[in-house]
C-alpha atoms as a PDB file:
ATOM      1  CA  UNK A   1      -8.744 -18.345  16.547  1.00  0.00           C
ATOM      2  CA  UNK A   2     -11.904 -18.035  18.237  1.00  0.00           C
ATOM      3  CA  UNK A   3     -12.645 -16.817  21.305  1.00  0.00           C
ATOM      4  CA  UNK A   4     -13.938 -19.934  23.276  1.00  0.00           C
ATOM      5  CA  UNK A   5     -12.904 -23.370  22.691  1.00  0.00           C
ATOM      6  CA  UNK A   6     -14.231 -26.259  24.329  1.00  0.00           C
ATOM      7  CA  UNK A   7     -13.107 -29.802  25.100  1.00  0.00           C
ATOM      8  CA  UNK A   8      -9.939 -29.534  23.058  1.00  0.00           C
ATOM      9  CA  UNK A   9      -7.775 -32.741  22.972  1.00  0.00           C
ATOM     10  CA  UNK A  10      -4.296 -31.616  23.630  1.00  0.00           C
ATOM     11  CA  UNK A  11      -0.652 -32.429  25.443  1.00  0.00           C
ATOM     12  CA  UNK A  12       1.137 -30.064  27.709  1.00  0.00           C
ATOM     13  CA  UNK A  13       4.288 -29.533  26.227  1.00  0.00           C
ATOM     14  CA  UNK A  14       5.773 -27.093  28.458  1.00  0.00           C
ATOM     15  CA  UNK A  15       4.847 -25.263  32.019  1.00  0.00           C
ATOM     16  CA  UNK A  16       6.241 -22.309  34.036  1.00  0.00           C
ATOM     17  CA  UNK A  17       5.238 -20.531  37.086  1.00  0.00           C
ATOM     18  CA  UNK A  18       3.210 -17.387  37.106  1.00  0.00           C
ATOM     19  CA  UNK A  19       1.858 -15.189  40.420  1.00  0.00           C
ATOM     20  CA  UNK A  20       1.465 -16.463  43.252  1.00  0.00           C
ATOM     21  CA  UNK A  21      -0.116 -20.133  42.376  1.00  0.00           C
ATOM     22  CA  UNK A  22      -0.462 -20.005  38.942  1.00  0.00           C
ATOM     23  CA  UNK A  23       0.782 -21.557  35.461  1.00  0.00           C
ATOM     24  CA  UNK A  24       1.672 -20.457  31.991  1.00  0.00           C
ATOM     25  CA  UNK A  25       1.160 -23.354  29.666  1.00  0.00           C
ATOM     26  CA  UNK A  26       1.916 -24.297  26.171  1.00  0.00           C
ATOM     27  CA  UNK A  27      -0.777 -26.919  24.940  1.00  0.00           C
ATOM     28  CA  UNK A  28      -0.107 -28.616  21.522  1.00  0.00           C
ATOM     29  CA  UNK A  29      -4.171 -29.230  20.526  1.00  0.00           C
ATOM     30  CA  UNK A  30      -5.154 -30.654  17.672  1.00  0.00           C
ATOM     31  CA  UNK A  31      -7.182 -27.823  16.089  1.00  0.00           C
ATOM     32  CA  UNK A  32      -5.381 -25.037  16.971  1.00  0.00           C
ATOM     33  CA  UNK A  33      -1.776 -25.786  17.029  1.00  0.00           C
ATOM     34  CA  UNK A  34       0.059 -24.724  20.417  1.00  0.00           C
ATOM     35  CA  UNK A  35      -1.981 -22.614  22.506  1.00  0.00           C
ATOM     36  CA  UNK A  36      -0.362 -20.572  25.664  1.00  0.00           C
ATOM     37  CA  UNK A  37      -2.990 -20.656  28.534  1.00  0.00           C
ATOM     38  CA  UNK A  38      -3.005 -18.924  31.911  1.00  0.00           C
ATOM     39  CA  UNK A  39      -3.842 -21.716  34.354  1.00  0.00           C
ATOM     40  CA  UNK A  40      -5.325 -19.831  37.641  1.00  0.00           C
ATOM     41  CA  UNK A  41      -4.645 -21.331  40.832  1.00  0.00           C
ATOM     42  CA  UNK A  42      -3.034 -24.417  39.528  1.00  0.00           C
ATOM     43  CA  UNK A  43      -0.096 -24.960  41.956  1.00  0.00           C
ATOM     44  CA  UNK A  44      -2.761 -24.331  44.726  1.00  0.00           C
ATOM     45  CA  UNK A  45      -2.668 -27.709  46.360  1.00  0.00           C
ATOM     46  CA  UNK A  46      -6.468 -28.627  46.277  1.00  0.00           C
ATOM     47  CA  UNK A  47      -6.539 -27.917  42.050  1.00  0.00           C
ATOM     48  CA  UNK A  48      -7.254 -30.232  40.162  1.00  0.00           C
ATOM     49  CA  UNK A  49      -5.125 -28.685  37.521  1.00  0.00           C
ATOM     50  CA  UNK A  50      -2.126 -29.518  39.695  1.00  0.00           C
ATOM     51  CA  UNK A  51      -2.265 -33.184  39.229  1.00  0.00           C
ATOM     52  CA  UNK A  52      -3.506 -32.961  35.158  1.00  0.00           C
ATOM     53  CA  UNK A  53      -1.136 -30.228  34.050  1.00  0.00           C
ATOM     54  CA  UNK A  54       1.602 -32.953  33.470  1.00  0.00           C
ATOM     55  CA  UNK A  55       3.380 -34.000  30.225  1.00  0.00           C
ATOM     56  CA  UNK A  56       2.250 -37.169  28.053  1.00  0.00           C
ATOM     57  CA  UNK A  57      -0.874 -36.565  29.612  1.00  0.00           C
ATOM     58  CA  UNK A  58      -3.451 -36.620  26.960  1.00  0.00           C
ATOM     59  CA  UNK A  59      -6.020 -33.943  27.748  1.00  0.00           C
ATOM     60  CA  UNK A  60      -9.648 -32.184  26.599  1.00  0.00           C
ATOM     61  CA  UNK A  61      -9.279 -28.486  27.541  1.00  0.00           C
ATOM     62  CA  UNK A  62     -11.171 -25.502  27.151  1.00  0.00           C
ATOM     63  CA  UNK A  63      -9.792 -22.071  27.237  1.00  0.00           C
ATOM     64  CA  UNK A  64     -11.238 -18.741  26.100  1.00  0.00           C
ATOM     65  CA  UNK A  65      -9.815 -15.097  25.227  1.00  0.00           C
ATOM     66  CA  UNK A  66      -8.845 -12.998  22.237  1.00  0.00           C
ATOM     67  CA  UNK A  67      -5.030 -12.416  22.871  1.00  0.00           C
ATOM     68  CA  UNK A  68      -1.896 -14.904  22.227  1.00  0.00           C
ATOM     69  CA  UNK A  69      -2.090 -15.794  26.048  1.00  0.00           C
ATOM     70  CA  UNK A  70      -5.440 -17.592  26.987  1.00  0.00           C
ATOM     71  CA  UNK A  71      -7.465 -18.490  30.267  1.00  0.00           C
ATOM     72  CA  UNK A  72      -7.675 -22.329  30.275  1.00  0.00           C
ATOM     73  CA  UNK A  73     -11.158 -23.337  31.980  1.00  0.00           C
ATOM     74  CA  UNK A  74     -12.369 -26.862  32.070  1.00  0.00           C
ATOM     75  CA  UNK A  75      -9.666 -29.748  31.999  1.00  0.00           C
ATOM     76  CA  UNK A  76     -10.269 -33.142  31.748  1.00  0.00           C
ATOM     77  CA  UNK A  77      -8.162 -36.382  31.152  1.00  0.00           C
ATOM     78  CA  UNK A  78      -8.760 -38.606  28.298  1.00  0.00           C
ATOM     79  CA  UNK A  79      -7.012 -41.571  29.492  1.00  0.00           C
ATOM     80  CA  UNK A  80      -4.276 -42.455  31.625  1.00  0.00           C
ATOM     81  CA  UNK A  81      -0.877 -40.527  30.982  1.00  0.00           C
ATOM     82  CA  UNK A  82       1.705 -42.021  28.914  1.00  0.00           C
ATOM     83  CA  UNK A  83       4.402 -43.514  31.166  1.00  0.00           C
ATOM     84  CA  UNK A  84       7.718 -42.498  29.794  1.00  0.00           C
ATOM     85  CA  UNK A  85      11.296 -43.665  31.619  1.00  0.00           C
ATOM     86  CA  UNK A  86      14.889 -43.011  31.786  1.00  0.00           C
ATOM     87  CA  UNK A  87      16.381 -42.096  28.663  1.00  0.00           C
ATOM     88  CA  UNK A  88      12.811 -42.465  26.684  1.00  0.00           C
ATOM     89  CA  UNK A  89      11.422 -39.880  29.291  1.00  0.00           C
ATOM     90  CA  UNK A  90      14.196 -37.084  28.513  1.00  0.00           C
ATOM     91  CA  UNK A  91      13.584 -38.458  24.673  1.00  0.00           C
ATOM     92  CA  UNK A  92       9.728 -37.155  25.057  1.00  0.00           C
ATOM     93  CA  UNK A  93      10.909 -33.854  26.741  1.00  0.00           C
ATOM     94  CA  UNK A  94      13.382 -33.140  23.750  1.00  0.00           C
ATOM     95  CA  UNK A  95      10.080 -33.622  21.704  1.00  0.00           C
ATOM     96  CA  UNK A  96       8.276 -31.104  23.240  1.00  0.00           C
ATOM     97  CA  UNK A  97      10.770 -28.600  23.363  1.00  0.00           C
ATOM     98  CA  UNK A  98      11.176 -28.696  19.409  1.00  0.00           C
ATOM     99  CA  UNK A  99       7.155 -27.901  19.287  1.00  0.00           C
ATOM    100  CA  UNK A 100       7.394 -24.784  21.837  1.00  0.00           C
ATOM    101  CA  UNK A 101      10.527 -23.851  19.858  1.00  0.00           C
ATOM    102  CA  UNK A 102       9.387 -24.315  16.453  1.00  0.00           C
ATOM    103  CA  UNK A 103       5.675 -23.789  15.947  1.00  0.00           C
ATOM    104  CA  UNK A 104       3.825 -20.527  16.083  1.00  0.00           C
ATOM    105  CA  UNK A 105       0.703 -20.378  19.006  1.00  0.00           C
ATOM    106  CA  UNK A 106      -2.575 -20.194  17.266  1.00  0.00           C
ATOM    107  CA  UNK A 107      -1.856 -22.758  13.340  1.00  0.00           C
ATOM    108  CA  UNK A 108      -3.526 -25.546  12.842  1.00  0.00           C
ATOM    109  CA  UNK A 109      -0.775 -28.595  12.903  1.00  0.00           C
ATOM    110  CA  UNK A 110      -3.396 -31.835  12.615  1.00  0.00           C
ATOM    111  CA  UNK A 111      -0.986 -33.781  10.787  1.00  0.00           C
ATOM    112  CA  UNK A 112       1.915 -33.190  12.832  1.00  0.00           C
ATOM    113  CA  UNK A 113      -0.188 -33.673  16.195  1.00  0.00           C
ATOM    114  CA  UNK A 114      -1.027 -36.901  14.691  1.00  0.00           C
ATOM    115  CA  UNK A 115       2.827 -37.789  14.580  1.00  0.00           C
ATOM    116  CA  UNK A 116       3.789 -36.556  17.904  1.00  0.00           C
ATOM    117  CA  UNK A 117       0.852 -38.771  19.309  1.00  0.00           C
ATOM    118  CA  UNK A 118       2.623 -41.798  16.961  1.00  0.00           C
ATOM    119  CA  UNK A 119       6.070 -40.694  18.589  1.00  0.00           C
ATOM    120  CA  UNK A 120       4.702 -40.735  22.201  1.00  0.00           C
ATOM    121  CA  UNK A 121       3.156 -44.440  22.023  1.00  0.00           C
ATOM    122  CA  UNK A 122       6.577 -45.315  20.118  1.00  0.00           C
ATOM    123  CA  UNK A 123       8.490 -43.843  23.080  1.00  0.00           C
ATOM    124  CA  UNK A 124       6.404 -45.967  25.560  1.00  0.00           C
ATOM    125  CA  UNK A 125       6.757 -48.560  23.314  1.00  0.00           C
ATOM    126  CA  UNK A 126       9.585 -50.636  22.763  1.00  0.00           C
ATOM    127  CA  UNK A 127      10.144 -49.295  19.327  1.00  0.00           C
ATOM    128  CA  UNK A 128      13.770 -48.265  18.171  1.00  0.00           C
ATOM    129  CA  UNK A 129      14.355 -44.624  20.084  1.00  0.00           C
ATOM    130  CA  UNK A 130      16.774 -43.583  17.125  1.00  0.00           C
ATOM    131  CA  UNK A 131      14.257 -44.600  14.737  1.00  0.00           C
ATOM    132  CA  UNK A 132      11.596 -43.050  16.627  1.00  0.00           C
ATOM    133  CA  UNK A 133      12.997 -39.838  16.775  1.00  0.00           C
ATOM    134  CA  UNK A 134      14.817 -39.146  13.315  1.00  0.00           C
ATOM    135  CA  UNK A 135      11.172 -40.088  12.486  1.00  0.00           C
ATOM    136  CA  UNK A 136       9.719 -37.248  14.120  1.00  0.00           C
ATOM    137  CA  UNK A 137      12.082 -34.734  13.529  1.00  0.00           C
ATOM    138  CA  UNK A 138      12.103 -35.318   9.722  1.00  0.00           C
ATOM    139  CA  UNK A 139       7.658 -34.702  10.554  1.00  0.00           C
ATOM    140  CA  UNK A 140       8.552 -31.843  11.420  1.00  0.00           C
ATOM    141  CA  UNK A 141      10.846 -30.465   9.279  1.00  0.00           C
ATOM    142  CA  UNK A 142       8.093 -31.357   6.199  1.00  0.00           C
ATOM    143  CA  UNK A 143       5.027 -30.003   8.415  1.00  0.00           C
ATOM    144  CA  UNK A 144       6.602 -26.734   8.673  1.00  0.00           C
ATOM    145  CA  UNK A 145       7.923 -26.437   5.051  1.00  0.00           C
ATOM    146  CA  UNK A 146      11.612 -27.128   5.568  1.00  0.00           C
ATOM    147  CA  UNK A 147      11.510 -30.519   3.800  1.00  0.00           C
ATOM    148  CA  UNK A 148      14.704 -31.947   3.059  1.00  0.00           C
ATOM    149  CA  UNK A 149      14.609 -33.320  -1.258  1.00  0.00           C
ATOM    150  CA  UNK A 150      16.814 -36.590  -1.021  1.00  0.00           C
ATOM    151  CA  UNK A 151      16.344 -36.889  -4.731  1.00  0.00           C
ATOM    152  CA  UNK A 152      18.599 -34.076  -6.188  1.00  0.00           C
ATOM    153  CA  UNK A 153      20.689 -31.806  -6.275  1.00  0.00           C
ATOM    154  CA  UNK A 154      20.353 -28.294  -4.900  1.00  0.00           C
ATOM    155  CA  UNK A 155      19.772 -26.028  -7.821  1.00  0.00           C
ATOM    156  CA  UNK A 156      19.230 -28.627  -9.788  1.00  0.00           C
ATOM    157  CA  UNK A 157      17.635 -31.694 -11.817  1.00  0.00           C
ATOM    158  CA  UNK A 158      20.664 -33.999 -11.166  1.00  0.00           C
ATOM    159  CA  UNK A 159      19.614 -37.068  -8.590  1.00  0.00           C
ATOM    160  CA  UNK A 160      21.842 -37.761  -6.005  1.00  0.00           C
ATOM    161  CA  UNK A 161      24.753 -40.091  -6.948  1.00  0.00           C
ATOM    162  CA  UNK A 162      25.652 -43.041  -5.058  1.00  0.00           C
ATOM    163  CA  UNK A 163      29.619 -41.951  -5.387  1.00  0.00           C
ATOM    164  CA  UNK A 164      29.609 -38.720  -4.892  1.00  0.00           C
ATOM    165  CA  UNK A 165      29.835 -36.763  -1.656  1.00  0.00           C
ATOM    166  CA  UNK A 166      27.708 -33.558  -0.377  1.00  0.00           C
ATOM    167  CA  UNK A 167      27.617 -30.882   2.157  1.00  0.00           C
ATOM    168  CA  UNK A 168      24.361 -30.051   3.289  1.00  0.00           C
ATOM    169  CA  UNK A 169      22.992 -26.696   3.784  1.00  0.00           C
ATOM    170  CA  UNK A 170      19.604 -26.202   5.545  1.00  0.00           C
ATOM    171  CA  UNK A 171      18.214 -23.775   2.799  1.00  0.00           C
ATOM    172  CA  UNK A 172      19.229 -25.012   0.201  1.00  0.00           C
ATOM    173  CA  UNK A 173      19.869 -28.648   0.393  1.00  0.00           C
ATOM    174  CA  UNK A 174      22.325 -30.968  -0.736  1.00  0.00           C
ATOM    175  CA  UNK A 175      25.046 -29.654  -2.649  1.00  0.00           C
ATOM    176  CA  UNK A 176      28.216 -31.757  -4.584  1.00  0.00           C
ATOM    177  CA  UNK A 177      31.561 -31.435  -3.913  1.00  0.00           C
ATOM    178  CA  UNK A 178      35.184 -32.850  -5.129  1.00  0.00           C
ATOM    179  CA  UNK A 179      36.479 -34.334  -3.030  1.00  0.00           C
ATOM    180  CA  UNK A 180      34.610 -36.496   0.688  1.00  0.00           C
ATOM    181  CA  UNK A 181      34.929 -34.261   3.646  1.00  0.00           C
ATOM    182  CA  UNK A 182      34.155 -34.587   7.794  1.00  0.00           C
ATOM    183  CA  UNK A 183      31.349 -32.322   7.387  1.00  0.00           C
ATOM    184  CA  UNK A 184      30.049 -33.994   4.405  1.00  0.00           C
ATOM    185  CA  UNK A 185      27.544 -36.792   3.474  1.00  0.00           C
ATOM    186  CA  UNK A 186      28.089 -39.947   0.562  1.00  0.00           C
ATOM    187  CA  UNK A 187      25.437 -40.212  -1.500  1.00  0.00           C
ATOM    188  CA  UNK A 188      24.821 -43.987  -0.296  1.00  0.00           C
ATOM    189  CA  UNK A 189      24.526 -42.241   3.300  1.00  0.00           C
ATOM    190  CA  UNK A 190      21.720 -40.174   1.560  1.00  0.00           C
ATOM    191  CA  UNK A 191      20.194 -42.831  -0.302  1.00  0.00           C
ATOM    192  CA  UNK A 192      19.954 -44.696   3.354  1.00  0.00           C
ATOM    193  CA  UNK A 193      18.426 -41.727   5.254  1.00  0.00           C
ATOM    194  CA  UNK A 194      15.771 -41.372   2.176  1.00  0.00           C
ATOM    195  CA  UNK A 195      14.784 -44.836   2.731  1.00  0.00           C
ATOM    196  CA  UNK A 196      14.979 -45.009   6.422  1.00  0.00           C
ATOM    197  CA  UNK A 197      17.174 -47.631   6.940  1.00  0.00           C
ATOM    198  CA  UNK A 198      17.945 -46.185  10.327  1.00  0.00           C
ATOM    199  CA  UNK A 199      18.660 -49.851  11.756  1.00  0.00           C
ATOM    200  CA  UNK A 200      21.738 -49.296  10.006  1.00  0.00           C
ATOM    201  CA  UNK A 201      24.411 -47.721  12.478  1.00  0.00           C
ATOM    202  CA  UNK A 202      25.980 -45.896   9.443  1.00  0.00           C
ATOM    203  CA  UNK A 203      22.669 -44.538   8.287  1.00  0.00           C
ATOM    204  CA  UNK A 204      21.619 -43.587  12.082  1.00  0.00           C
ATOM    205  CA  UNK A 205      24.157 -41.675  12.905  1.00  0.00           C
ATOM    206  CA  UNK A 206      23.901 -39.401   8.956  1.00  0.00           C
ATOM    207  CA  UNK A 207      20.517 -39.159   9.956  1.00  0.00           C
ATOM    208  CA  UNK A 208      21.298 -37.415  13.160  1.00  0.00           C
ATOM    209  CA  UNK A 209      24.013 -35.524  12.156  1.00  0.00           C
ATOM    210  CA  UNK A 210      21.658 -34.298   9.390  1.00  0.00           C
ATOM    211  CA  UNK A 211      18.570 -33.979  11.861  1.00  0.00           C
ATOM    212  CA  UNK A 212      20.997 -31.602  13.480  1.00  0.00           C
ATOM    213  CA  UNK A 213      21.786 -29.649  10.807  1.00  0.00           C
ATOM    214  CA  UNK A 214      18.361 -29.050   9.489  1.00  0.00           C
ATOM    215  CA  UNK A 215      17.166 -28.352  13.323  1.00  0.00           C
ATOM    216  CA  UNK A 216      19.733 -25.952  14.697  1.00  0.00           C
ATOM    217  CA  UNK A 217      19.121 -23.398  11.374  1.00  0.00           C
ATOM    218  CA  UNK A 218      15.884 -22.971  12.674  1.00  0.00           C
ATOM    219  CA  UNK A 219      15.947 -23.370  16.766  1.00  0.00           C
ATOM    220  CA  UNK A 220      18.764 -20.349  16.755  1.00  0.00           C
ATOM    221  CA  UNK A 221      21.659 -19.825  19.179  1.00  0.00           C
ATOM    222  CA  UNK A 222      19.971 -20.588  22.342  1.00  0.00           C
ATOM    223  CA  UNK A 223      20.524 -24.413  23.384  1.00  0.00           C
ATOM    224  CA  UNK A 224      17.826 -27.037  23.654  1.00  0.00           C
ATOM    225  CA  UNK A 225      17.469 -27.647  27.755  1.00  0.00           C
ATOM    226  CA  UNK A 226      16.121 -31.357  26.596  1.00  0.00           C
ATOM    227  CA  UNK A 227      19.656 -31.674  24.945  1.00  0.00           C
ATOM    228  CA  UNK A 228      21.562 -30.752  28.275  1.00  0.00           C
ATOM    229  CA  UNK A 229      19.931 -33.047  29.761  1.00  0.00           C
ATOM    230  CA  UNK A 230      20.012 -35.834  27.828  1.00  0.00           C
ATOM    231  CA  UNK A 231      23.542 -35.447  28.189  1.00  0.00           C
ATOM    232  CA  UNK A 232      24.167 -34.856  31.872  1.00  0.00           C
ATOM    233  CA  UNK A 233      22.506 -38.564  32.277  1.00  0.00           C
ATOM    234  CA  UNK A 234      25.284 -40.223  30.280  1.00  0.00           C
ATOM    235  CA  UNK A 235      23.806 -43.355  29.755  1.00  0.00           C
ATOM    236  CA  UNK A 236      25.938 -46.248  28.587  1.00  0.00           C
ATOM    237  CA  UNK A 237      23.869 -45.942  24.499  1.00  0.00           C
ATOM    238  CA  UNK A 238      24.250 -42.416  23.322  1.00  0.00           C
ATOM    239  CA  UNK A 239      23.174 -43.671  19.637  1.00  0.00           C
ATOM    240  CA  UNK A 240      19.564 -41.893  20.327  1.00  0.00           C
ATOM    241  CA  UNK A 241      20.704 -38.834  21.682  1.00  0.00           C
ATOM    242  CA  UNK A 242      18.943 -35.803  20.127  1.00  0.00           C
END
């Protein structure tokens, strides 16, 4: 990466305290991928950084230095932040936890930063939150080379049949068995996910459970704070819940 970058668009995906009246920061940016940032002085109450440094706020930042952790300079907003509520808001922070967990700082991700801009407007949106995020998960499970193939077999040329049944494993993929199990997926639930048919309430909830699945292979042991969250609200609909 080089050394100075300037007027980066980007999104603060996650924030911590450092020193006295500082921040850490993980920016997702468009050219670089997530970038960690030391912003100095930015709890002070007279920075400017204090009031910017917020989440769904789109951003242009510069930041310079030659290790993992950078010194973010200039910060300006592009527009007004993307206003985000109840369980929409918790839906955007589950988002941006699955970026700081899943992508390496410093790789370019220009696709996949232009879905997570598609999710955000979708979560301010009215659009289906399900939808919206089996959407973005399944992104990001292709951007970073864990694809799921809904067309066959694992180990395989046979397509996926309409009877039959599969477990799912996260490295290998979809794999027949005898006889239907609680852990397993129909190949019509399959066939739904594939074409996105998430409107569906038996095809949204396969999709999650697979979403899931897929996810918790690579996000490890530790559990998503987004998650906890989301929960702890207990809102009436739970069908989105990541």
């Amino acid at each position: 990466m080089e050394s100075r970058v300037a007027l980066q668009p980007a999104y603060v995906l996650h924030r911590i305290p450092f020193q006295n009246s500082s921040l850490i920061v993980d920016f997702f940016t468009r050219d670089y991928g997530r970038v960690r940032a030391v912003a100095k002085g930015a709890r002070a109450a007279k920075s400017r950084h204090r009031s910017l440094l917020q989440p769904f706020q789109p951003l242009l930042i510069s930041f310079s230095g030659r290790s993992d952790l950078k010194s973010l300079g200039a910060t300006e907003a592009m527009h007004e932040s993307l206003r985000l509520g109840a369980q929409r808001l918790y839906s955007g922070l589950y988002v941006n936890e699955l970026l700081v967990r899943l992508i390496q700082t410093g790789e370019e991700h220009r696709a996949l930063y232009g879905f997570y801009q598609d999710t955000l407007i979708a979560l301010q949106g009215s659009a289906d939150l399900a939808s919206t995020l089996r959407h973005f998960e399944f992104s990001l499970l292709g951007e970073l080379g864990y694809g799921i193939n809904f067309d066959t077999e694992a180990n395989s040329e046979t397509r996926i049949d309409a009877a039959g049944h599969y477990n799912f494993d996260p490295a290998q993929g979809f794999i027949r068995i005898v006889a239907e199990s609680s852990r397993s997926f129909s190949g019509v639930e399959i066939e739904a996910v594939r074409n996105e048919m998430f409107s569906q309430s038996f095809c949204a909830t396969a999709a999650k459970r697979l979403t899931r699945l897929a996810l918790e292979k690579h996000l490890g042991p530790r559990p998503l704070m987004s998650r906890s969250l989301f929960i702890a609200r207990r809102e009436p609909d739970r069908s989105a819940e990541s």
